[in-house]
C-alpha atoms as a PDB file:
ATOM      1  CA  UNK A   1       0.000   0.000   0.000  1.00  0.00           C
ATOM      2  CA  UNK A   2       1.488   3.324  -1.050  1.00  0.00           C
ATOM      3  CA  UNK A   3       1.825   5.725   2.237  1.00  0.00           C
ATOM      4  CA  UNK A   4       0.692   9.622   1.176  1.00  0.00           C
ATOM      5  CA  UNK A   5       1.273  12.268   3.690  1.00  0.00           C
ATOM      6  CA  UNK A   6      -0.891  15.459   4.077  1.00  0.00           C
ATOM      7  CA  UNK A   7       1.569  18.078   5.142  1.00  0.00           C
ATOM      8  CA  UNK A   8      -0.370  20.881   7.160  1.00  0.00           C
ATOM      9  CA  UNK A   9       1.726  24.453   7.301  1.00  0.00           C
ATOM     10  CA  UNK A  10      -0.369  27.084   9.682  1.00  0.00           C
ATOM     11  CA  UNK A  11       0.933  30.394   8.197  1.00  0.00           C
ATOM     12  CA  UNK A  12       0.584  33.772   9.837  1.00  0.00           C
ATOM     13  CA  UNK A  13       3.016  36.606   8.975  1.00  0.00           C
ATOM     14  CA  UNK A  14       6.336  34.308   8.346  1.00  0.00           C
ATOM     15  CA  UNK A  15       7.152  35.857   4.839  1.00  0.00           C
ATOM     16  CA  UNK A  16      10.958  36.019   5.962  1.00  0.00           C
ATOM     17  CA  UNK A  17      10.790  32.208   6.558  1.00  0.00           C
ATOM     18  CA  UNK A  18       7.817  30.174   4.611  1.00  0.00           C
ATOM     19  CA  UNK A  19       9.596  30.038   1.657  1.00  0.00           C
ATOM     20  CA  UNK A  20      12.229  28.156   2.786  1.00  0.00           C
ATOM     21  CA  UNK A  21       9.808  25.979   5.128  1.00  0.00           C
ATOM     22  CA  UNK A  22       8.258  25.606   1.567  1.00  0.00           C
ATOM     23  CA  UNK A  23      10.970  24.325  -0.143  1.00  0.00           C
ATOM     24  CA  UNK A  24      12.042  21.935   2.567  1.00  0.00           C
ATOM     25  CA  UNK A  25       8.891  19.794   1.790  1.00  0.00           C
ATOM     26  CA  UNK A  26       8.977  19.975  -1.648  1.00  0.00           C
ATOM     27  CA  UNK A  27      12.673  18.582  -2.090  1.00  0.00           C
ATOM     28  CA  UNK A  28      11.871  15.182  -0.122  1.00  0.00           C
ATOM     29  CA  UNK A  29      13.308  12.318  -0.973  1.00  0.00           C
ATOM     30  CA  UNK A  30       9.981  10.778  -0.634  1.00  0.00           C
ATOM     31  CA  UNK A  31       8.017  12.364  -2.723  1.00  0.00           C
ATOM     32  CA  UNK A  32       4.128  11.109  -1.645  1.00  0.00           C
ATOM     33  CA  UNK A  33       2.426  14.258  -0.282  1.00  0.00           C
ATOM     34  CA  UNK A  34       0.030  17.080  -0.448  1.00  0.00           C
ATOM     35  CA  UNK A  35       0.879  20.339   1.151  1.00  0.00           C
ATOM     36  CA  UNK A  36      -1.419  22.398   2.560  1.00  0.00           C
ATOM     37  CA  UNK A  37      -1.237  25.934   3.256  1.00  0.00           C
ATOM     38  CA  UNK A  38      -3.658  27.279   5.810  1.00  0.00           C
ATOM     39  CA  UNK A  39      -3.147  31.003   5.999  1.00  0.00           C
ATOM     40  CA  UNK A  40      -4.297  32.805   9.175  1.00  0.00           C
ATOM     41  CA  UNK A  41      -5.101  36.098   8.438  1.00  0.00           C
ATOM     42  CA  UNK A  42      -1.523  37.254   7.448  1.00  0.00           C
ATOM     43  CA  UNK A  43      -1.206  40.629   7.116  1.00  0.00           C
ATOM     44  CA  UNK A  44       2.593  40.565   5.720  1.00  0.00           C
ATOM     45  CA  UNK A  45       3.446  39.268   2.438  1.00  0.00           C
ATOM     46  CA  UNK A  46       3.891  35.619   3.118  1.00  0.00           C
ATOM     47  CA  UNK A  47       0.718  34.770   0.703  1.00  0.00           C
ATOM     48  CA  UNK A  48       2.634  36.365  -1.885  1.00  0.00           C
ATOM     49  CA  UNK A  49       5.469  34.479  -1.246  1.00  0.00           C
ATOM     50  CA  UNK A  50       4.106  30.830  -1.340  1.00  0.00           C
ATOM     51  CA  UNK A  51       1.842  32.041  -4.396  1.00  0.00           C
ATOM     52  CA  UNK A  52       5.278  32.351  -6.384  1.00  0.00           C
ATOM     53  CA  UNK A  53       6.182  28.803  -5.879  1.00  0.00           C
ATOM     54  CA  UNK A  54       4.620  27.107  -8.367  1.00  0.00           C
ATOM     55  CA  UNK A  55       3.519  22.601  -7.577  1.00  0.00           C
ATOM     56  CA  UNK A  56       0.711  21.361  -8.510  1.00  0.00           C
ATOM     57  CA  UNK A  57       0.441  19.467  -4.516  1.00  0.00           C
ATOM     58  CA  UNK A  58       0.074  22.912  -2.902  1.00  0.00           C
ATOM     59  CA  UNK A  59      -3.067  24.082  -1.761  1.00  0.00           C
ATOM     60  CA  UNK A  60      -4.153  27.426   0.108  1.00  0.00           C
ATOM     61  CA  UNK A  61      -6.406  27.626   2.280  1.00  0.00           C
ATOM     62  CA  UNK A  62      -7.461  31.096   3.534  1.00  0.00           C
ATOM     63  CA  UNK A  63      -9.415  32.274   6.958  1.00  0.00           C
ATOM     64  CA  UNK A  64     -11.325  35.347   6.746  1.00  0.00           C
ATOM     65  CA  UNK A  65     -10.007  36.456  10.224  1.00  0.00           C
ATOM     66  CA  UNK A  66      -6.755  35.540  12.552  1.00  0.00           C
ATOM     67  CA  UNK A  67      -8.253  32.435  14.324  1.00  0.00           C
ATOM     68  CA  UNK A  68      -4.919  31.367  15.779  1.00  0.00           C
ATOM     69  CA  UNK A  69      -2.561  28.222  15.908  1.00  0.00           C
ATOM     70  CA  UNK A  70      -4.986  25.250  16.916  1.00  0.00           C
ATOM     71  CA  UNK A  71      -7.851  26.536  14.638  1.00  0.00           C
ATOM     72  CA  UNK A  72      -5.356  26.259  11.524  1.00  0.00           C
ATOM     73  CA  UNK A  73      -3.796  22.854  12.642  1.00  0.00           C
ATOM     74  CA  UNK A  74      -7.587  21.742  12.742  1.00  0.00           C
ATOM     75  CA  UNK A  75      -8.348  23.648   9.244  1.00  0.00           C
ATOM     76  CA  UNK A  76      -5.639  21.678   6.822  1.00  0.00           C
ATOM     77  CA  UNK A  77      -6.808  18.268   9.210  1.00  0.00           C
ATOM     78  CA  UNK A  78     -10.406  18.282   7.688  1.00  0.00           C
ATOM     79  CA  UNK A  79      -9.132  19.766   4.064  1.00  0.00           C
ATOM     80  CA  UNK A  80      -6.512  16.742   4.335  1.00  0.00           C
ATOM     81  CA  UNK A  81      -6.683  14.143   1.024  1.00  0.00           C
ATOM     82  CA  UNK A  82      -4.547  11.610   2.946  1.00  0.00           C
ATOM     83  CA  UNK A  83      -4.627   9.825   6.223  1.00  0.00           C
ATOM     84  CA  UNK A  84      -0.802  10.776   7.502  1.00  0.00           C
ATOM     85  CA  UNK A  85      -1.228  14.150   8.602  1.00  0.00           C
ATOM     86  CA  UNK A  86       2.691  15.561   8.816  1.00  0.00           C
ATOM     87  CA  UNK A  87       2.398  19.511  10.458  1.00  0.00           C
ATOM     88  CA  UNK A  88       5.092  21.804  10.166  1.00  0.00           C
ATOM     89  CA  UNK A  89       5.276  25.424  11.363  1.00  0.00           C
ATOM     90  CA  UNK A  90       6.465  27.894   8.912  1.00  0.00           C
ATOM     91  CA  UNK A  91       8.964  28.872  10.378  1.00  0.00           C
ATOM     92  CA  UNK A  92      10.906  25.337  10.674  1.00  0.00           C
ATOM     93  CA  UNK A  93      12.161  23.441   7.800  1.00  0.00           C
ATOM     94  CA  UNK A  94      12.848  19.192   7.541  1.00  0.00           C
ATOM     95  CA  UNK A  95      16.438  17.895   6.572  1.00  0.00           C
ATOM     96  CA  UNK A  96      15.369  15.806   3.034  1.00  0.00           C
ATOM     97  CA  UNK A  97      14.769  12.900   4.194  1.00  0.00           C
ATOM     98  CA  UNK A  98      12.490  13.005   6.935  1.00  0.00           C
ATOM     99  CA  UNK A  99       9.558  11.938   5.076  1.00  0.00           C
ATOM    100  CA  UNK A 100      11.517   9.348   3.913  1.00  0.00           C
ATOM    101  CA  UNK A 101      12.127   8.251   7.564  1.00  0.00           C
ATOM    102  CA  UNK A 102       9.068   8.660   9.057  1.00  0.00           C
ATOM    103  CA  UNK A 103       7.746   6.164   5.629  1.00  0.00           C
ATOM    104  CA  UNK A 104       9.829   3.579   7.225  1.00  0.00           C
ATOM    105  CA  UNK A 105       8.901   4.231  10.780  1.00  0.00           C
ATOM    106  CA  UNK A 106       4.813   3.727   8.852  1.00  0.00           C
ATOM    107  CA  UNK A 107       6.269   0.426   7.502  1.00  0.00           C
ATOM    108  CA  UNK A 108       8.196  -0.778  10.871  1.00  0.00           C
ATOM    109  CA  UNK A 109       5.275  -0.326  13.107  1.00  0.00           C
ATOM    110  CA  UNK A 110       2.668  -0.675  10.800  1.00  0.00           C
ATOM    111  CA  UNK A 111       0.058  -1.013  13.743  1.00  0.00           C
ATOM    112  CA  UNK A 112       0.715   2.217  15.310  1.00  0.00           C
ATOM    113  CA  UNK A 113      -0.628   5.418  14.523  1.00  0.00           C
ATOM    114  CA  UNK A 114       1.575   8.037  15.777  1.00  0.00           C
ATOM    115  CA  UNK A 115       5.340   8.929  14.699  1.00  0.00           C
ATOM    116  CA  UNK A 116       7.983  11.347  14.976  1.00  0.00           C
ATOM    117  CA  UNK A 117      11.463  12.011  14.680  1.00  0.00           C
ATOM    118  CA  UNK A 118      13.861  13.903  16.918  1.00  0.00           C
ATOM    119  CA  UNK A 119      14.812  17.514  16.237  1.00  0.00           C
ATOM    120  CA  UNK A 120      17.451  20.506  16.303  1.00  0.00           C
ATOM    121  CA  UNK A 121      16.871  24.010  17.633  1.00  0.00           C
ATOM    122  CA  UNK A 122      18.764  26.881  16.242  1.00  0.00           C
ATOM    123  CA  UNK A 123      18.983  29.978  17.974  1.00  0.00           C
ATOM    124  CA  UNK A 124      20.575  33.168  16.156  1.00  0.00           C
ATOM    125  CA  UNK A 125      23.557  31.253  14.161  1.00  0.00           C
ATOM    126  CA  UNK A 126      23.771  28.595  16.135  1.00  0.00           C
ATOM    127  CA  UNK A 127      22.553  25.172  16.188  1.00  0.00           C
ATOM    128  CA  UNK A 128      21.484  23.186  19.622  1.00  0.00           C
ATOM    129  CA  UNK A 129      20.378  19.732  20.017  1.00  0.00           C
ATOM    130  CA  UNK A 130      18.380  18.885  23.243  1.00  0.00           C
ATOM    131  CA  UNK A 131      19.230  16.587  25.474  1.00  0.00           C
ATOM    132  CA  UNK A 132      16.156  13.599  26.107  1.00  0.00           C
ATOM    133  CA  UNK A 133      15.625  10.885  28.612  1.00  0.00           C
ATOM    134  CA  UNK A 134      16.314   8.628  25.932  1.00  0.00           C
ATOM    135  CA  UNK A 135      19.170   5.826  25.835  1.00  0.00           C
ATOM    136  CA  UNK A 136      22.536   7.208  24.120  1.00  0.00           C
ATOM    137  CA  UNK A 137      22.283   3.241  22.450  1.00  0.00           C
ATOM    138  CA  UNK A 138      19.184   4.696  20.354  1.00  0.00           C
ATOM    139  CA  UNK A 139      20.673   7.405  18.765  1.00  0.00           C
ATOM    140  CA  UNK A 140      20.308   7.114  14.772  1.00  0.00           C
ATOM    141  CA  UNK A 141      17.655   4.338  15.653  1.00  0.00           C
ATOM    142  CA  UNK A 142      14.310   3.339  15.474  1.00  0.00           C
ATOM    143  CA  UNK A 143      12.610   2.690  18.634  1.00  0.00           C
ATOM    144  CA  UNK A 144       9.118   2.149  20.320  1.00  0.00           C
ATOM    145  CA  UNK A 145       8.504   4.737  22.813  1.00  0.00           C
ATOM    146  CA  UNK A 146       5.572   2.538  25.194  1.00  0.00           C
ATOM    147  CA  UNK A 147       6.398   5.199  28.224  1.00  0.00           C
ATOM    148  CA  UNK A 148       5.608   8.977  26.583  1.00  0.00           C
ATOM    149  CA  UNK A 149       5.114  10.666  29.944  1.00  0.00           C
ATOM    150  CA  UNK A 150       7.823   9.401  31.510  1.00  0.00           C
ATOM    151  CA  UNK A 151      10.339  10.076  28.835  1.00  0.00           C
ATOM    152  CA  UNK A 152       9.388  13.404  28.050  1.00  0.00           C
ATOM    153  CA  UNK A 153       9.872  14.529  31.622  1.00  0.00           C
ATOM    154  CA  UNK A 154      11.915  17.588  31.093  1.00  0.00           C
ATOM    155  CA  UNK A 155      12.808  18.158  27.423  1.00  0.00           C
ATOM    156  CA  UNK A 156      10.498  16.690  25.105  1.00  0.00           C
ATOM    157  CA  UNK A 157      11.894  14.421  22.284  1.00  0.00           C
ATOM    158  CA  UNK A 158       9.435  15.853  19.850  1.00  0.00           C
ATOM    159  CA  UNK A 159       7.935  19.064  18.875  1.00  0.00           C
ATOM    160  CA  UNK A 160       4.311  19.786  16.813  1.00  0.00           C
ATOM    161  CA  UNK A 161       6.852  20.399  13.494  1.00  0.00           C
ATOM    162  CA  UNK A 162       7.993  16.515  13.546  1.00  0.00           C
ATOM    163  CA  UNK A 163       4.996  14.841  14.585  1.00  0.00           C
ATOM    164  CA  UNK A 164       2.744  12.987  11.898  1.00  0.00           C
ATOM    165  CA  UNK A 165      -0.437  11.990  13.448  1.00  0.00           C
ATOM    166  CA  UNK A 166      -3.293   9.181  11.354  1.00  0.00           C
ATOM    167  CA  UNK A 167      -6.450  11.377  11.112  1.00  0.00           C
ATOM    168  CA  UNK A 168      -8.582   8.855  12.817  1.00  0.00           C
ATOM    169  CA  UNK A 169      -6.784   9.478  16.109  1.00  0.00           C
ATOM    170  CA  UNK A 170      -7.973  12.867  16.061  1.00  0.00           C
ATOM    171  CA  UNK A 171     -11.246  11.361  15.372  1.00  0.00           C
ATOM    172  CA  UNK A 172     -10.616   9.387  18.884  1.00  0.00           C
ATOM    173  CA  UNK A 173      -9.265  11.976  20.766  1.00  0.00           C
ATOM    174  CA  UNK A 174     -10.042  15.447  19.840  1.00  0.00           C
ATOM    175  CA  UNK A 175      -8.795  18.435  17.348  1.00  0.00           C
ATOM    176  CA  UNK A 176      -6.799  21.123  18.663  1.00  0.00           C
ATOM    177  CA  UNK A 177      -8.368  22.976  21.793  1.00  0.00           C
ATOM    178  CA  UNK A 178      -8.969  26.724  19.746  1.00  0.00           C
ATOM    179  CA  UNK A 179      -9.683  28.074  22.788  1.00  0.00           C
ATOM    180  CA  UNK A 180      -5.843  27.360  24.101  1.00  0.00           C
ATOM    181  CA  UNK A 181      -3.176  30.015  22.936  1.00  0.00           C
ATOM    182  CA  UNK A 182      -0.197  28.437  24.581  1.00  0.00           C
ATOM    183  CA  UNK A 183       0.896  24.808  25.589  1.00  0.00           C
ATOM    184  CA  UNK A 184      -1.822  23.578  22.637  1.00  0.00           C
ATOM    185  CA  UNK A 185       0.976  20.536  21.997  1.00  0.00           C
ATOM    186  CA  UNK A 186       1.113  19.739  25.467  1.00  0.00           C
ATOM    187  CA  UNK A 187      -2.991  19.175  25.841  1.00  0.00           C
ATOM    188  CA  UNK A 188      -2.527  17.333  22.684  1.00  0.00           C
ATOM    189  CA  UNK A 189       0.058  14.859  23.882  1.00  0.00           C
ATOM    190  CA  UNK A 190      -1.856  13.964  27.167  1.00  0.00           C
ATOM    191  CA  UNK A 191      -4.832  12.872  25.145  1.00  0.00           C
ATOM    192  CA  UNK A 192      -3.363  11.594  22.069  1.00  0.00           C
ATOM    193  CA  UNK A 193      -0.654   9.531  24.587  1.00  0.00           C
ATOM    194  CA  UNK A 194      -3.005   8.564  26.943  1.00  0.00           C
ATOM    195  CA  UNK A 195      -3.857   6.084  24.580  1.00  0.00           C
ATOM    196  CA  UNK A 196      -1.503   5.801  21.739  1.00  0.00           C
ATOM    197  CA  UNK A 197       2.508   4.911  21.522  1.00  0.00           C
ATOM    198  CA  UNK A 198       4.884   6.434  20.069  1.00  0.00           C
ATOM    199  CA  UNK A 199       7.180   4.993  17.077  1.00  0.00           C
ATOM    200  CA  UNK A 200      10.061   7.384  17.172  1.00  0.00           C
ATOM    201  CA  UNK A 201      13.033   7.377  14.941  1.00  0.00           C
ATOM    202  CA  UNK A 202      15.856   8.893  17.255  1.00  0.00           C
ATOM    203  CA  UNK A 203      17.901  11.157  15.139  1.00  0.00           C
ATOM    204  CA  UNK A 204      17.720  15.403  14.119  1.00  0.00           C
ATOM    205  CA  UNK A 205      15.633  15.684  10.882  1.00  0.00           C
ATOM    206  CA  UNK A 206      13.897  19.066  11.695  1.00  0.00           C
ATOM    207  CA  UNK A 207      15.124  22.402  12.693  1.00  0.00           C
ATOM    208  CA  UNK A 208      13.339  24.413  15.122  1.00  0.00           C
ATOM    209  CA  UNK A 209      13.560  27.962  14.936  1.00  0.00           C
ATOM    210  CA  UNK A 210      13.951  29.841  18.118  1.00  0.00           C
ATOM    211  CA  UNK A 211      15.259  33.665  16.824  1.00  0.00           C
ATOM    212  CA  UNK A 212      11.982  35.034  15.306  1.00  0.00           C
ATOM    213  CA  UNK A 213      10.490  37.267  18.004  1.00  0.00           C
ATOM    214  CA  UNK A 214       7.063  37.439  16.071  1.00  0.00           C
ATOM    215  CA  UNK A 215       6.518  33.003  16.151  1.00  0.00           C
ATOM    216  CA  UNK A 216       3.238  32.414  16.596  1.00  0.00           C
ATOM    217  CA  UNK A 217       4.664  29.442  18.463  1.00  0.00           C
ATOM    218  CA  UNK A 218       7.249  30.663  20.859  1.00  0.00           C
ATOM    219  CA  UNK A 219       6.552  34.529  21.784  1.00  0.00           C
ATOM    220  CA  UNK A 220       5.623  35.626  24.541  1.00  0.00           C
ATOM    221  CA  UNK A 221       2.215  37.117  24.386  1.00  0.00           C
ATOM    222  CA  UNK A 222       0.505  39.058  26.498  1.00  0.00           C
ATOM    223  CA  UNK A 223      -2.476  37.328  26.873  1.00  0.00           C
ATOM    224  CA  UNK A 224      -2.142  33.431  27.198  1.00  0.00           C
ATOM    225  CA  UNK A 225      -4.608  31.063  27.745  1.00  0.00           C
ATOM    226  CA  UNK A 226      -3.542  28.027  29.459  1.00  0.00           C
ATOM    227  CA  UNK A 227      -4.745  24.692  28.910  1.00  0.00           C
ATOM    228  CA  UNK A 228      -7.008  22.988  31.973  1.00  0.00           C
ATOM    229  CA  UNK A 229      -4.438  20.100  32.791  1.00  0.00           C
ATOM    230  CA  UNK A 230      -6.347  19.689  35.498  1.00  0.00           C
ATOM    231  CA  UNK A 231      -8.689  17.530  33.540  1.00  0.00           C
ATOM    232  CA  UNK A 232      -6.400  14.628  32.995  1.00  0.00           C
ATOM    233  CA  UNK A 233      -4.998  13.749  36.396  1.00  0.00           C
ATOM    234  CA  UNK A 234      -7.294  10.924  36.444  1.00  0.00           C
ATOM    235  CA  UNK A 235      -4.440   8.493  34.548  1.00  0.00           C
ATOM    236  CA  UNK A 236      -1.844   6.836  36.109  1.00  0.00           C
ATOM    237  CA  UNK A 237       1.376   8.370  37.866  1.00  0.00           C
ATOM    238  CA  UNK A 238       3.686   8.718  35.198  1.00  0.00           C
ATOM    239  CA  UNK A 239       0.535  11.185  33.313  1.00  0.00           C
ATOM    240  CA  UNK A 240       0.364  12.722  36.924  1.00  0.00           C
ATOM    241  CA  UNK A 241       3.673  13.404  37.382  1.00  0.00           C
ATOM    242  CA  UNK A 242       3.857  15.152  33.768  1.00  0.00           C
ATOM    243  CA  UNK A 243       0.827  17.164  34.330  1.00  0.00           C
ATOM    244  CA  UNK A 244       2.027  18.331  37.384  1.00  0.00           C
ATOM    245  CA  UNK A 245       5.646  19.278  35.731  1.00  0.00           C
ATOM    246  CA  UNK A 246       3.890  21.649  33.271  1.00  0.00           C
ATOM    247  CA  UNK A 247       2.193  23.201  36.218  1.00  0.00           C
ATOM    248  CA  UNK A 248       5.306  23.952  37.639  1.00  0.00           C
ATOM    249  CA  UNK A 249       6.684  24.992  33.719  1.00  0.00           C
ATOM    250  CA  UNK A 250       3.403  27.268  34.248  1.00  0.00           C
ATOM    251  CA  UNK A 251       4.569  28.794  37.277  1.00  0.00           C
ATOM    252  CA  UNK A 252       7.759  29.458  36.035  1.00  0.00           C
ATOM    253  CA  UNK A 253       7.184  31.136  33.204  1.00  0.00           C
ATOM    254  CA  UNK A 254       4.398  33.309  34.470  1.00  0.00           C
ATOM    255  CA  UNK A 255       6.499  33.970  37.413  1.00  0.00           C
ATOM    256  CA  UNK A 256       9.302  35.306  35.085  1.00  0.00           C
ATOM    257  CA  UNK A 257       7.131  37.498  33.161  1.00  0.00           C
ATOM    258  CA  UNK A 258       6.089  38.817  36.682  1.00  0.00           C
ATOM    259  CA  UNK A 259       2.277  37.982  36.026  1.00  0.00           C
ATOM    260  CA  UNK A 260       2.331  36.711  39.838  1.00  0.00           C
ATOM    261  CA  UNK A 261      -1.449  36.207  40.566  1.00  0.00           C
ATOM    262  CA  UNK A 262      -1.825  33.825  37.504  1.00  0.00           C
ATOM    263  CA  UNK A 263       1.150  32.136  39.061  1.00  0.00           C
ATOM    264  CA  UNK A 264      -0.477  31.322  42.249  1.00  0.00           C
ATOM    265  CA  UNK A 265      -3.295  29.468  40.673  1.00  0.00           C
ATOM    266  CA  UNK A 266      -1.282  27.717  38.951  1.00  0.00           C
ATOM    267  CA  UNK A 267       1.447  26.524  41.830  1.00  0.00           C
ATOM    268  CA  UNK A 268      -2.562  25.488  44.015  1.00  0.00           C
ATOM    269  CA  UNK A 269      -3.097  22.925  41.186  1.00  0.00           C
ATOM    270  CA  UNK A 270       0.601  21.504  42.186  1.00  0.00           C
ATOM    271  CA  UNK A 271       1.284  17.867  44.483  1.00  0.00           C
ATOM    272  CA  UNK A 272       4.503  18.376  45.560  1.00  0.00           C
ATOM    273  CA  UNK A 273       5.014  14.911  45.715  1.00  0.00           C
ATOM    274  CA  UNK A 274       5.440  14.802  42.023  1.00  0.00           C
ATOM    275  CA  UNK A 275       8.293  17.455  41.566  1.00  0.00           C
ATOM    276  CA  UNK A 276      11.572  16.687  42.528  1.00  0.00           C
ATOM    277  CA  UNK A 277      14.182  18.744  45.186  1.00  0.00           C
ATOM    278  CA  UNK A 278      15.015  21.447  42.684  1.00  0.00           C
ATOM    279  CA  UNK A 279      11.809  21.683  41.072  1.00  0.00           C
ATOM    280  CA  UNK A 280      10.116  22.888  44.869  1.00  0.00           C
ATOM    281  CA  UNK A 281      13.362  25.046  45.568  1.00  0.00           C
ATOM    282  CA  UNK A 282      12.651  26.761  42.444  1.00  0.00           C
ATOM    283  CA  UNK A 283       9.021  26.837  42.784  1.00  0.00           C
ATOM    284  CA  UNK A 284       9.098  28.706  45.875  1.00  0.00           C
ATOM    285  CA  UNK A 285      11.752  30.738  45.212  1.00  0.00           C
ATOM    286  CA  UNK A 286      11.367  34.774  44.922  1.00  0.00           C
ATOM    287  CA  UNK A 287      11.660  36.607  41.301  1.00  0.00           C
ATOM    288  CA  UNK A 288      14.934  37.785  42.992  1.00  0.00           C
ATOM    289  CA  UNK A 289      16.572  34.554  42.737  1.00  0.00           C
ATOM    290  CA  UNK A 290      15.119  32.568  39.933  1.00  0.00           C
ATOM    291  CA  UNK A 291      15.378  35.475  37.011  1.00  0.00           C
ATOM    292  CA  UNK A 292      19.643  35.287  37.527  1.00  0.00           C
ATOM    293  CA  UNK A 293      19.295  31.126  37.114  1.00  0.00           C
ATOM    294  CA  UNK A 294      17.662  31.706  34.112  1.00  0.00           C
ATOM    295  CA  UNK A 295      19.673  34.187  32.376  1.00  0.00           C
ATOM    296  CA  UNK A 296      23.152  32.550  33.412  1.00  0.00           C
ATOM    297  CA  UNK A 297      21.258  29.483  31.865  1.00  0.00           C
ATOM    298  CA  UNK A 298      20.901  31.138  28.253  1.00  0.00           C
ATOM    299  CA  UNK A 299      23.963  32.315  28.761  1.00  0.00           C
ATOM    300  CA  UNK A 300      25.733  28.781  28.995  1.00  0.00           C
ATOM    301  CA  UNK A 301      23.352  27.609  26.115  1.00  0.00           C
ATOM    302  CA  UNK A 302      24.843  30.547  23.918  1.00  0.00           C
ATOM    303  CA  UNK A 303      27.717  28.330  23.912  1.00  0.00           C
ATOM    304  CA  UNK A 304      26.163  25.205  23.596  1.00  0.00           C
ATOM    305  CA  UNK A 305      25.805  23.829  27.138  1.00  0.00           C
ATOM    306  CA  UNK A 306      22.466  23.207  28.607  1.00  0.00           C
ATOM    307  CA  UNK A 307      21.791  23.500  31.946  1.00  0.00           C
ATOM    308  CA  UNK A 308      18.246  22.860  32.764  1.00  0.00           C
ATOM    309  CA  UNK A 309      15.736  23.981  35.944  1.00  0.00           C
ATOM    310  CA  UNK A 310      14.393  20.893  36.150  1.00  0.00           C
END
């Protein structure tokens, strides 16, 4: 059976970028695919821009107002001619042959439904690989990833740009939340996870972007809203103890962009019994001493060392 991949690219104001997102798709090795274009509203020239590349497999799709992130994920899902929905962000671009690899991971694990391959960040000029909870033995291989929650317990080992979903799980578990502006993946994950593996080929075929301070994906907005976590802490521990580490990511972040009432609900929804030593030192700690952790932090990453508040 021949695998086709719908390739889902929200756009919103990434003219500087989409065309080489663009291009990164259409010079695959593996060839099978459909890409669709959902534009959001842009008010830049990034239409313009994927107008003037001329294949037959694109198609544009156009809302009639800014609906956001989720709402255009969900848009090129229903418009999608093939069951492998593949999203990228356009603002990220795929080495050539990650189609290619995730075709194999379709034909290794033929039973499963969800796949995804590691990634790269690149920040400025620079290029940064995360670490992950996963075994150095895997690297370059093809694995089954049984555990999600408890291997993506700090950095996760995917991101919503090297992901490729079947349609029908979105069928099971839900679309995109629309009404969620930030941590939209991370609601994802717990229900698509829940009940799903994870066939995972362990090597960098997609580059994250992390220098644009206009991403629809990675800025920091002044309005956010959260997704209810809360709602899933009926699993087991291991979905528990992730939940509650994105409450404390929550907390965190809010508490560094000195919104410290949103903070508080957040660090109420917490069991300390799920964090670890550092995670409560850091939790309770004032603005005072947390903001100089976190800027010594991106200061050692500037040179390629990660040190993480975990």
């Amino acid at each position: 059976m021949e695998i086709c991949f719908s390739v889902v690219i929200p756009l919103y104001n990434k003219e500087a970028y989409v065309a080489k997102t663009l291009n990164s798709v259409l010079n695959q090795t593996y060839q099978n695919f459909e890409v669709i274009i959902v534009n959001d509203y842009s008010t830049d020239n990034s239409l313009d821009v994927v107008k003037a590349i001329h294949d037959h497999r694109i198609k544009i799709i156009e809302h009639n107002e800014n609906k956001g992130l989720s709402a255009s994920r969900n848009t090129g899902i229903n418009s999608a001619t093939y069951p492998y929905i593949a999203f990228l962000d356009a603002d990220d671009f795929w080495d050539n042959t990650y189609l290619e690899t995730i075709c194999s991971l379709v034909k290794e694990y033929p039973d499963e439904s969800v796949f995804a391959t590691h990634y790269r960040e690149h920040y400025k000029n620079k290029f940064f690989i995360p670490k992950s909870n996963l075994p150095q033995s895997s690297k370059g291989k093809s694995l089954f990833v049984r555990d999600f929650f408890k291997i993506n317990l700090g950095r996760l080992i995917l991101t919503q740009s090297c992901i490729v979903v079947h349609k029908s799980i979105f069928e099971e578990v839900g679309y995109y939340d629309e009404d969620v502006t930030f941590a939209e993946d991370i609601d994802f994950y717990i229900r698509c996870f829940s009940d799903y593996n994870l066939a995972f080929h362990n090597q960098q075929l997609c580059t994250i972007l992390y220098n644009d301070p206009n991403s629809i994906t990675r800025n920091s907005n002044s309005k956010k809203i959260y997704p209810k976590l809360e709602e899933y802490l009926n699993g087991r521990d291991p979905q528990k103890k992730f939940i509650n580490f994105y409450f404390y990511c929550f907390c965190q972040k809010l508490k560094g962009e000195k919104k410290f009432e949103d903070m508080k609900i957040f660090r109420k929804k917490i069991d300390l019994k799920f964090l670890n030593f550092t995670q409560r030192v850091l939790l309770l700690s004032p603005l005072l001493v947390y903001k100089p952790i976190i800027v010594f932090k991106k200061i050692v990453k500037s040179f390629g060392i990660e040190l993480n508040t975990y």
